[in-house]
C-alpha atoms as a PDB file:
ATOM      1  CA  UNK A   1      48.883  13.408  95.026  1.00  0.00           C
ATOM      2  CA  UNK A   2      50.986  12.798  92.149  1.00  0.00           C
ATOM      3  CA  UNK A   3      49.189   9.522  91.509  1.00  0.00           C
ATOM      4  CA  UNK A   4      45.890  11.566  90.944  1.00  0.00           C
ATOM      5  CA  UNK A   5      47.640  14.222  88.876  1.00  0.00           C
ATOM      6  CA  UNK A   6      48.805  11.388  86.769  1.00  0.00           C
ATOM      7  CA  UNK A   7      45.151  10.099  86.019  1.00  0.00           C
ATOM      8  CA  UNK A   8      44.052  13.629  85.264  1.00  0.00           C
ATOM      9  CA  UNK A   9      46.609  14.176  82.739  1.00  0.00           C
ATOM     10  CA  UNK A  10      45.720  10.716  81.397  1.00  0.00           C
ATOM     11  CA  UNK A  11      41.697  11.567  81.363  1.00  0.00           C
ATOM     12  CA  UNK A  12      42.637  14.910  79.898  1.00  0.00           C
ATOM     13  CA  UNK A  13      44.997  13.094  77.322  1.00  0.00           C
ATOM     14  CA  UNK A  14      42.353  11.222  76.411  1.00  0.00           C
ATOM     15  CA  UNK A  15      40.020  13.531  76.017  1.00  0.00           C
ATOM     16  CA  UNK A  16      42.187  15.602  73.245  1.00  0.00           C
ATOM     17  CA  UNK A  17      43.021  12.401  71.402  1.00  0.00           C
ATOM     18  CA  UNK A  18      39.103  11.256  71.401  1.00  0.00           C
ATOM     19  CA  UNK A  19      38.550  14.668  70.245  1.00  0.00           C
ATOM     20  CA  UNK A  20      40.673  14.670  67.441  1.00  0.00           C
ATOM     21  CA  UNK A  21      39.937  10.812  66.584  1.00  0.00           C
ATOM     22  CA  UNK A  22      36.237  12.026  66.271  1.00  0.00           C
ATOM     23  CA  UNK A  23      37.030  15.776  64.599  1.00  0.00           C
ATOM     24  CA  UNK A  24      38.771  13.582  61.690  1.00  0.00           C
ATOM     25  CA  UNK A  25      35.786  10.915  61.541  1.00  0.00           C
ATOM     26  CA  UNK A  26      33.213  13.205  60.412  1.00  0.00           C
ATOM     27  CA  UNK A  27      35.864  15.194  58.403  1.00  0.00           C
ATOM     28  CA  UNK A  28      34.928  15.524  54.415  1.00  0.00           C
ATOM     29  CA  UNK A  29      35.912  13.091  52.386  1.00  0.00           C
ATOM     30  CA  UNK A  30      36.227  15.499  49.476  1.00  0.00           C
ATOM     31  CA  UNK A  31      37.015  19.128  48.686  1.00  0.00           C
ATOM     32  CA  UNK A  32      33.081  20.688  46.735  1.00  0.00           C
ATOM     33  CA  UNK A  33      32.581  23.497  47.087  1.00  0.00           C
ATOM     34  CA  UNK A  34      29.033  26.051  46.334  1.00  0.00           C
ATOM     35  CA  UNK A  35      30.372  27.347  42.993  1.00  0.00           C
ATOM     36  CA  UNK A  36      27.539  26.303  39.814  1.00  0.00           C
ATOM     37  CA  UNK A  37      27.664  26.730  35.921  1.00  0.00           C
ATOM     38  CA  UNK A  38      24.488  28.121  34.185  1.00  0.00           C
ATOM     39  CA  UNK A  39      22.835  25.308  31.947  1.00  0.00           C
ATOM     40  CA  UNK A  40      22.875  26.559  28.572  1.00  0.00           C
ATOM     41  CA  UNK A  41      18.974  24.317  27.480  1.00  0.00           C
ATOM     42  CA  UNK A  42      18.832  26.513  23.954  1.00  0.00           C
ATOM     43  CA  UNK A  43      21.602  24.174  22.125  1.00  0.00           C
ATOM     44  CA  UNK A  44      19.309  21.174  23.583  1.00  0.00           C
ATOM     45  CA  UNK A  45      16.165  22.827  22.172  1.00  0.00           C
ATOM     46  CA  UNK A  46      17.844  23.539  18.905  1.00  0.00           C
ATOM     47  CA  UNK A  47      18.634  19.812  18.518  1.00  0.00           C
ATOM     48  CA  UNK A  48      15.417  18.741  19.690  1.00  0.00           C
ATOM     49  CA  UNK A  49      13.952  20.870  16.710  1.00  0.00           C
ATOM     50  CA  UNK A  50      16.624  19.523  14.463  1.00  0.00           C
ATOM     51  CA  UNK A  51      15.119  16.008  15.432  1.00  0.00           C
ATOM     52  CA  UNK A  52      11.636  16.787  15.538  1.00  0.00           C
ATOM     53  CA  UNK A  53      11.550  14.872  18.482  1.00  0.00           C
ATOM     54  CA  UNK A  54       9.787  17.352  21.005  1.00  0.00           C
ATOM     55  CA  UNK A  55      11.659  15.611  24.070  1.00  0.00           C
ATOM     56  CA  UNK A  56      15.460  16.596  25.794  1.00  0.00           C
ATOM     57  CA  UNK A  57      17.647  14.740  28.350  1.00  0.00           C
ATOM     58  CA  UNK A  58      19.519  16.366  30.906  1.00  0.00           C
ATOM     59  CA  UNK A  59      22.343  14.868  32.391  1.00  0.00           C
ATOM     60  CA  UNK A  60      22.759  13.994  36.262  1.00  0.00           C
ATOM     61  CA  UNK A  61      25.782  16.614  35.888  1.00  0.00           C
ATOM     62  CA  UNK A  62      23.371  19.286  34.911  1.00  0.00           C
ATOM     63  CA  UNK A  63      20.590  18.699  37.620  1.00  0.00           C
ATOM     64  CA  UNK A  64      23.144  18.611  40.062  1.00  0.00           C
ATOM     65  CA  UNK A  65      24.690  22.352  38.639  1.00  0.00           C
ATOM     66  CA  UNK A  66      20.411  23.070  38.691  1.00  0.00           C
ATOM     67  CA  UNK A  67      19.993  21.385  41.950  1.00  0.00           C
ATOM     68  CA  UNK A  68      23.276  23.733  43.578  1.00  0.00           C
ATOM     69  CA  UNK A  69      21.805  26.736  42.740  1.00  0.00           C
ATOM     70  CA  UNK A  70      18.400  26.139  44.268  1.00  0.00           C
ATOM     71  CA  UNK A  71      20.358  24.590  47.146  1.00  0.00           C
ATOM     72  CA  UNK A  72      21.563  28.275  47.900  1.00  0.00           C
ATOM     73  CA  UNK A  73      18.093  29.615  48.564  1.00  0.00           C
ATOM     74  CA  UNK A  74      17.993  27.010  51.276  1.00  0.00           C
ATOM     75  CA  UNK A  75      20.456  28.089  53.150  1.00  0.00           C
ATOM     76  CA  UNK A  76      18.160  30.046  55.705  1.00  0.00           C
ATOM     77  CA  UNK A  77      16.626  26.407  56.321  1.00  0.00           C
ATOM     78  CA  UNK A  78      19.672  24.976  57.833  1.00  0.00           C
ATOM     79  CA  UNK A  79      20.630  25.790  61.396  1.00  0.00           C
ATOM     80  CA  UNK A  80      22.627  28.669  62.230  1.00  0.00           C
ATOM     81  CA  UNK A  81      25.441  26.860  63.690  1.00  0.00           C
ATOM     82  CA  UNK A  82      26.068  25.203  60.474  1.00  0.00           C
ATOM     83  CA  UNK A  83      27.501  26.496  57.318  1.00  0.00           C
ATOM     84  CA  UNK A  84      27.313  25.265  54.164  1.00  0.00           C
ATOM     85  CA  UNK A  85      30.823  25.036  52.105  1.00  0.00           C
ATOM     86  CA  UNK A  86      30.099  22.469  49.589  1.00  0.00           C
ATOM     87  CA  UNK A  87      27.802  20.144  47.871  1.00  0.00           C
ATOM     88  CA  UNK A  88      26.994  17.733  44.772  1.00  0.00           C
ATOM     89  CA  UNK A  89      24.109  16.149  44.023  1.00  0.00           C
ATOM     90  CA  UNK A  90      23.774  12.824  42.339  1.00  0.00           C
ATOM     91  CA  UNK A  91      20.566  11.568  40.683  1.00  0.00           C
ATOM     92  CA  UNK A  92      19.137   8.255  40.222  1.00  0.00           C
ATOM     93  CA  UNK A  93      15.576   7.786  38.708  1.00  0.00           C
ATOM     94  CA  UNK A  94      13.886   9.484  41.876  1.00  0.00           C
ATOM     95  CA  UNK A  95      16.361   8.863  44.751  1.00  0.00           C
ATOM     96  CA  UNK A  96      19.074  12.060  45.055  1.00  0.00           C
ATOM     97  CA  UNK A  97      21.646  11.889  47.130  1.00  0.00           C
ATOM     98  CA  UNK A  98      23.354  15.165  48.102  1.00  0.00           C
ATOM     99  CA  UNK A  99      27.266  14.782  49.484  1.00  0.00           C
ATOM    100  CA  UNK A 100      27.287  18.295  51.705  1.00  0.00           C
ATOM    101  CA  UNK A 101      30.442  19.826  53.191  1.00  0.00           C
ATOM    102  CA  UNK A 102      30.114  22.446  55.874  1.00  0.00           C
ATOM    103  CA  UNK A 103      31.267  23.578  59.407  1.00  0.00           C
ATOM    104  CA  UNK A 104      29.990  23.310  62.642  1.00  0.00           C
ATOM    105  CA  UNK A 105      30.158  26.416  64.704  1.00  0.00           C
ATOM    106  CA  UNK A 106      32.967  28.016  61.761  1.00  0.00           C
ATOM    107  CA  UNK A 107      35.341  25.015  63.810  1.00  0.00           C
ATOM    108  CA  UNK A 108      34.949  21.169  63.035  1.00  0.00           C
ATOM    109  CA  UNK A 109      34.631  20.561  59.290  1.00  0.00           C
ATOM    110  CA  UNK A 110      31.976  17.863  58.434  1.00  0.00           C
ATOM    111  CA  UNK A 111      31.039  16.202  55.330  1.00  0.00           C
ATOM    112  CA  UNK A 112      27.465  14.695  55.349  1.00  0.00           C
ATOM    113  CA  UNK A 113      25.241  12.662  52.959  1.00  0.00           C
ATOM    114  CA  UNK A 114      21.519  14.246  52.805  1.00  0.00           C
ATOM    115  CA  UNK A 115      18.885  12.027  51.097  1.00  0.00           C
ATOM    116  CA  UNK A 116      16.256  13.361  49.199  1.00  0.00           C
ATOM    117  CA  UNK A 117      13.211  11.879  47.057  1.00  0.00           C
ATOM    118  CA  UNK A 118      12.064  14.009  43.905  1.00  0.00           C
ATOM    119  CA  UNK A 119       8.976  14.046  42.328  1.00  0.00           C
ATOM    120  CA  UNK A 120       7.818  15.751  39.104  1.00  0.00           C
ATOM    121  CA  UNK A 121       5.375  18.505  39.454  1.00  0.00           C
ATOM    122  CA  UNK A 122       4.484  20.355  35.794  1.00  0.00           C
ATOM    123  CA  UNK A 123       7.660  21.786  35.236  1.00  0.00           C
ATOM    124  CA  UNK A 124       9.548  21.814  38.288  1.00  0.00           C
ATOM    125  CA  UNK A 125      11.487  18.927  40.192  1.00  0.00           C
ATOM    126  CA  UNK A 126      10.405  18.588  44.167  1.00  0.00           C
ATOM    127  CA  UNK A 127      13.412  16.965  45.983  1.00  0.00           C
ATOM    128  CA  UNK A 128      12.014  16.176  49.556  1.00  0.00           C
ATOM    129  CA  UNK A 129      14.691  16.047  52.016  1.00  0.00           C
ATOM    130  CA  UNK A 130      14.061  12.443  53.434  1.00  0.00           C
ATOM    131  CA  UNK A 131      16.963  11.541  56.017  1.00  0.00           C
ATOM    132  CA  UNK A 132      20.511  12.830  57.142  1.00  0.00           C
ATOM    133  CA  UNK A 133      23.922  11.136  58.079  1.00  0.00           C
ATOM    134  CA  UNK A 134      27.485  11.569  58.259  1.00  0.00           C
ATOM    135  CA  UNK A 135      29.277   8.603  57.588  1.00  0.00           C
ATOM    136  CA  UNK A 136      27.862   5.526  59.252  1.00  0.00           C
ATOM    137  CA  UNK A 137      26.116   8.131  61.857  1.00  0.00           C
ATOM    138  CA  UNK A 138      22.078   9.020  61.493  1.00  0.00           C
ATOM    139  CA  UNK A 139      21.648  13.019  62.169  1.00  0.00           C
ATOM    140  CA  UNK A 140      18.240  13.118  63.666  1.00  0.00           C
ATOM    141  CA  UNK A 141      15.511  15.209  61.723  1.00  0.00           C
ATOM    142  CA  UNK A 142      15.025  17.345  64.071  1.00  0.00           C
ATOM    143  CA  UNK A 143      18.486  18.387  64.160  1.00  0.00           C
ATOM    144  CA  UNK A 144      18.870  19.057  60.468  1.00  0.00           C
ATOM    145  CA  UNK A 145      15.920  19.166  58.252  1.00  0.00           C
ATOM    146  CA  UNK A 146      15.562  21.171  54.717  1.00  0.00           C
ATOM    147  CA  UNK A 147      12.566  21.836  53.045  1.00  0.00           C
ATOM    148  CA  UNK A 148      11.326  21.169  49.800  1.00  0.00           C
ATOM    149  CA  UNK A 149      13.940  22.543  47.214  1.00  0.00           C
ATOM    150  CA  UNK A 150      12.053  22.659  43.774  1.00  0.00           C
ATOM    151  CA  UNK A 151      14.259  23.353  40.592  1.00  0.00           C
ATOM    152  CA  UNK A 152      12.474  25.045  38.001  1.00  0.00           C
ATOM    153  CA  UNK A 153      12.771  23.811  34.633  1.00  0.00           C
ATOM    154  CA  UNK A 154      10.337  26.480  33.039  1.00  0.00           C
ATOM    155  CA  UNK A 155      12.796  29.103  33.660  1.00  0.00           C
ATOM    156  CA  UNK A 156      15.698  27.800  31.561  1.00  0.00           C
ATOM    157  CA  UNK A 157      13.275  26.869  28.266  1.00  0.00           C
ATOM    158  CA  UNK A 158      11.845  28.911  25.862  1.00  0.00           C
ATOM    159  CA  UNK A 159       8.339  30.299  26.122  1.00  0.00           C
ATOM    160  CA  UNK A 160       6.796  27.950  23.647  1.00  0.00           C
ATOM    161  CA  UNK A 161       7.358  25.276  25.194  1.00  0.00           C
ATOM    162  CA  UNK A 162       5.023  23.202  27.925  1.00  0.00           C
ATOM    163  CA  UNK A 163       6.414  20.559  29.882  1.00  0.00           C
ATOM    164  CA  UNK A 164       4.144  17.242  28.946  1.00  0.00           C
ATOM    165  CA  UNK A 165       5.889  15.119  31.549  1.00  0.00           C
ATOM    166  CA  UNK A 166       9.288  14.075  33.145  1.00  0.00           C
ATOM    167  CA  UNK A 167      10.573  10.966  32.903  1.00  0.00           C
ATOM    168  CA  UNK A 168      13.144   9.627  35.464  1.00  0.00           C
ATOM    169  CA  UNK A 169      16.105   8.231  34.465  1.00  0.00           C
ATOM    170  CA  UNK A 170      19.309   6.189  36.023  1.00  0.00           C
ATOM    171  CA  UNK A 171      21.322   9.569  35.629  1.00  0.00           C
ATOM    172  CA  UNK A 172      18.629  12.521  34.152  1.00  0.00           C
ATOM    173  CA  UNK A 173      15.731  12.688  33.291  1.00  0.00           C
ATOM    174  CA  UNK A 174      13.659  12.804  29.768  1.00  0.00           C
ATOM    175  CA  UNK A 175      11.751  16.475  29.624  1.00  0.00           C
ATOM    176  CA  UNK A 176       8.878  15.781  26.929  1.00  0.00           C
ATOM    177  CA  UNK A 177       7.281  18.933  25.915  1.00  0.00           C
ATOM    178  CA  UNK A 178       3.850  20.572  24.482  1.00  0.00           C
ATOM    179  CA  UNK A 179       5.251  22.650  21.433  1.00  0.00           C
ATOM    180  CA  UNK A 180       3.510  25.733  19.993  1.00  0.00           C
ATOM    181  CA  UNK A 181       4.862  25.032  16.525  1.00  0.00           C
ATOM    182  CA  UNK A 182       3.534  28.292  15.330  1.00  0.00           C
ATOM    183  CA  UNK A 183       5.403  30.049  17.621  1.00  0.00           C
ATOM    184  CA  UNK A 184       8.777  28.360  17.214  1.00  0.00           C
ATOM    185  CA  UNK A 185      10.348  31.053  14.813  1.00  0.00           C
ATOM    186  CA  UNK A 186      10.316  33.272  18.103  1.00  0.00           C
ATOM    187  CA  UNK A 187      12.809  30.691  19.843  1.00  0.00           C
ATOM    188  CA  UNK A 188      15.695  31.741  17.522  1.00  0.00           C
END
């Protein structure tokens, strides 16, 4: 008798220390949290008028504050058990990769690595969620899938201008525009 209580202790023992060894595992690596800036675009436009170059660049640092916001209306994509504490996006040319703090069930804190491809479509960027994992682990799809989170660049410019095309870049991308130079006093 006191031999078997001895192995259940030890199972149980076991147990809580495989518990916690796997709790700190998939534990984030970094504190980011859900909190974005506005982009201010009108000092970009009023250099790109200055220039007379009809082209701006944002910075990976502002898609990602662009990318955070849109990242909110998602929310209702991801399963209920999961919440959403933190995130940052990083850009390069057309692969994003999105570093994504959350909790499981309000318990076991988890940070994740979500793997997007983005597209250009007029004036709006498509990231398409392609693949999930936390650390060395592969989250099936079926498990954790987002939709298509677009980021609107129309609604940060002025009216006059058209997006032309998007240009991907190592940490950006190059907006080229249409201008309505007749309307351009209506910018300022």
């Amino acid at each position: 008798m006191k031999k078997l209580f001895r192995i259940v202790i030890t199972l149980m023992l076991l147990v809580v220390i495989g518990c916690g060894i796997a709790i700190w595992y998939v534990s984030p690596d970094k504190n980011l949290d859900m909190n974005y800036n506005e982009i201010d675009v009108k000092a970009k436009v009023l250099q790109m008028v200055k220039s007379g170059k009809p082209e701006i660049t944002l910075s990976g640092s502002e898609l990602n504050e662009l990318a955070k916001k849109e990242l909110q209306k998602h929310i209702g994509d991801i399963p209920q058990q999961i919440t959403v504490t933190g995130s940052e996006f990083h850009f390069n040319g057309q692969e994003v990769t999105a570093d994504i703090n959350g909790r499981w069930r309000d318990l076991i804190p988890f940070g994740a690595e979500l793997k997007f491809n983005v597209e250009a479509n007029g004036s709006t960027l498509e990231l398409h969620h392609e693949s999930t994992g936390i650390k060395s682990i592969h989250i099936p799809a079926k498990w954790i899938s987002l939709g298509t989170i677009t980021v609107s660049l129309k609604e940060h410019l002025p009216d006059v201008l058209t997006v032309d095309h998007i240009e991907f870049l190592q940490d950006g991308v190059k907006v080229a525009f249409k201008m309505d130079w007749q309307s351009l006093p209506s910018i300022f």
